[in-house]
C-alpha atoms as a PDB file:
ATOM      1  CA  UNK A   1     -20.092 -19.215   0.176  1.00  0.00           C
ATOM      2  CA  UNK A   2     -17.106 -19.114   1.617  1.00  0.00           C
ATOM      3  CA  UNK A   3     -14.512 -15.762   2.427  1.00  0.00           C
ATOM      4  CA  UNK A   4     -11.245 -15.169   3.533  1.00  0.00           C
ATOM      5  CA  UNK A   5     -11.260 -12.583   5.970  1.00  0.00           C
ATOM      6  CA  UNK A   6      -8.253 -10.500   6.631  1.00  0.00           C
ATOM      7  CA  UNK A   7      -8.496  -8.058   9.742  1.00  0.00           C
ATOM      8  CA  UNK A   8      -6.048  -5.275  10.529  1.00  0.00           C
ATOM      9  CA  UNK A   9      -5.270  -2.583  13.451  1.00  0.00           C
ATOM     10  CA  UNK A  10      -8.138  -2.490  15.858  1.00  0.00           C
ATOM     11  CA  UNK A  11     -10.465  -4.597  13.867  1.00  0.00           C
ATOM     12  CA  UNK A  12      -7.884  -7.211  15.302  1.00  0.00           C
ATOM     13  CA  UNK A  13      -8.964  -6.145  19.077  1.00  0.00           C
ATOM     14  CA  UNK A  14     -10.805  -9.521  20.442  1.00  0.00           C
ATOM     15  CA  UNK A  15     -11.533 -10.788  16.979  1.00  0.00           C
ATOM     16  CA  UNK A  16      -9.045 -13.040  14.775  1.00  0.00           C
ATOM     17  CA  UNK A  17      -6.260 -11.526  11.998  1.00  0.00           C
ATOM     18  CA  UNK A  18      -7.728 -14.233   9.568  1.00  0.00           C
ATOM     19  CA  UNK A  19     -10.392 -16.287   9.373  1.00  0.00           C
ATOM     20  CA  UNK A  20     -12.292 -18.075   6.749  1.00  0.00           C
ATOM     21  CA  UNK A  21     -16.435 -17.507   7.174  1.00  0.00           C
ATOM     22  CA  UNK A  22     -19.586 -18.683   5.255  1.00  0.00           C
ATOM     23  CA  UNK A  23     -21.598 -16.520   4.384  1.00  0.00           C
ATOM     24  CA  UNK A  24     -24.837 -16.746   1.667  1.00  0.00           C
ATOM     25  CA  UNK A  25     -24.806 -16.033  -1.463  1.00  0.00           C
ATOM     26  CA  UNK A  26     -25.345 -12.356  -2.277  1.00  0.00           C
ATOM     27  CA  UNK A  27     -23.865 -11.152   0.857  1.00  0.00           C
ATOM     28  CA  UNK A  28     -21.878  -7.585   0.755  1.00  0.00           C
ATOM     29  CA  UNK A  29     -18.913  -6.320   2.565  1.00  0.00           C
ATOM     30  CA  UNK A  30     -21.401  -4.331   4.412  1.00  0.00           C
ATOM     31  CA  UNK A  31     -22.897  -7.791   5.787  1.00  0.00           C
ATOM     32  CA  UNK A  32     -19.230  -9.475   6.849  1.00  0.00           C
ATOM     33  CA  UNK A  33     -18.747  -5.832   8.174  1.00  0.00           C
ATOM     34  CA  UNK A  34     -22.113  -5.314  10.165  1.00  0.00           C
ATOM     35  CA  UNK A  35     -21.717  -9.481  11.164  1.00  0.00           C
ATOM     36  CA  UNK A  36     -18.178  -9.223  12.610  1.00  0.00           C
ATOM     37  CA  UNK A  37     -19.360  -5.869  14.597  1.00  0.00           C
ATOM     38  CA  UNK A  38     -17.046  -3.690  13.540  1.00  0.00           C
ATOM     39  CA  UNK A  39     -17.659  -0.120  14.057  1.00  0.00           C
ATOM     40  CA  UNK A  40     -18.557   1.407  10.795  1.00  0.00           C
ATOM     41  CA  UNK A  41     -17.394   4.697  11.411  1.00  0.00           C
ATOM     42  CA  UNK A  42     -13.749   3.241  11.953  1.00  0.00           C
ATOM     43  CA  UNK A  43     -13.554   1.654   8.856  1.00  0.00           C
ATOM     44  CA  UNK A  44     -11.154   3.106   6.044  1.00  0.00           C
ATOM     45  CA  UNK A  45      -9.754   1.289   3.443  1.00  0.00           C
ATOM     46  CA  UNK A  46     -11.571  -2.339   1.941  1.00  0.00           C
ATOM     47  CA  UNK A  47      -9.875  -4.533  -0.359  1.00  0.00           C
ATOM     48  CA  UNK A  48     -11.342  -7.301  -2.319  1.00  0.00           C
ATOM     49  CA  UNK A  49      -8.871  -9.554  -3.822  1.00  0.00           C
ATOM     50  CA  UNK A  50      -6.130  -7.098  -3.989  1.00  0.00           C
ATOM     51  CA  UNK A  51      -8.341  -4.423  -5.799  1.00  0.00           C
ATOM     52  CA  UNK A  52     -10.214  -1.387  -3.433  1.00  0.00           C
ATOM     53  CA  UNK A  53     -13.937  -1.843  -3.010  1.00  0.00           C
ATOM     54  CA  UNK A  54     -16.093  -0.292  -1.558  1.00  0.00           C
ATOM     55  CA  UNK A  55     -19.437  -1.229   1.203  1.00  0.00           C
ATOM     56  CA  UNK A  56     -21.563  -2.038  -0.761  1.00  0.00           C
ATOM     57  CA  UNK A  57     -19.572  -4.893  -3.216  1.00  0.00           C
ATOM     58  CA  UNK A  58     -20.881  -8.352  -3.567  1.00  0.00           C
ATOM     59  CA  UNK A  59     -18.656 -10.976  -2.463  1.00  0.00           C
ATOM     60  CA  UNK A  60     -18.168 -14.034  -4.044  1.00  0.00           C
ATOM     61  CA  UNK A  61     -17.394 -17.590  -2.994  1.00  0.00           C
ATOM     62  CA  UNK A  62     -13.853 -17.778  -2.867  1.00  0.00           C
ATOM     63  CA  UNK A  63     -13.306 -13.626  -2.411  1.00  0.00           C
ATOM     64  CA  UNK A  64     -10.189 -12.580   0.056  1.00  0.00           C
ATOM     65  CA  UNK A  65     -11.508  -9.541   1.830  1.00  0.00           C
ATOM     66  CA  UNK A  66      -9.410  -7.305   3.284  1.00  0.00           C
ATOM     67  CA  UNK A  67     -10.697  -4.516   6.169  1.00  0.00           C
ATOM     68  CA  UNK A  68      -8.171  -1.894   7.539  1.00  0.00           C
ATOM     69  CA  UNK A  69      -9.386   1.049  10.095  1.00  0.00           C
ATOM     70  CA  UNK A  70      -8.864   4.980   9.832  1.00  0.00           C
ATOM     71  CA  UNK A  71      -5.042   5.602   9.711  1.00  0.00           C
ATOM     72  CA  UNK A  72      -4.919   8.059  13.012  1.00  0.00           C
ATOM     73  CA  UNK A  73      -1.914   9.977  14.049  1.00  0.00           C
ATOM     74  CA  UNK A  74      -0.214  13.051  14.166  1.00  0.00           C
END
């Protein structure tokens, strides 16, 4: 199946802002998350076609996926 991925902040660090992967059926954020080597401990805020989701979501074929990091600051 195919997803859009949308990467933002550091995610973006040697990797692409948006891509469009195959992945098989059944697959969870956690997978594209795990797959893409993102560090896990970074990651804040995951959006599945416009609506929050959360690790453990099945995507489906066709699913926009957004992955934004920890806001940091001060």
């Amino acid at each position: 199946m195919k997803i859009e991925i949308s990467l933002h902040g550091v995610f973006r660090i040697d990797r692409f802002a948006q891509q469009v992967r195959d992945y098989p059926d059944g697959a969870t954020v956690q997978d594209v998350v795990r797959d893409l080597g993102l560090p896990e401990r970074l990651l804040g805020i995951v959006v599945v076609n416009e609506r929050h989701a959360t690790v453990d979501h099945r995507l489906q074929d066709g699913d926009a996926l957004m992955l934004l990091p920890l806001l940091g600051g001060g």
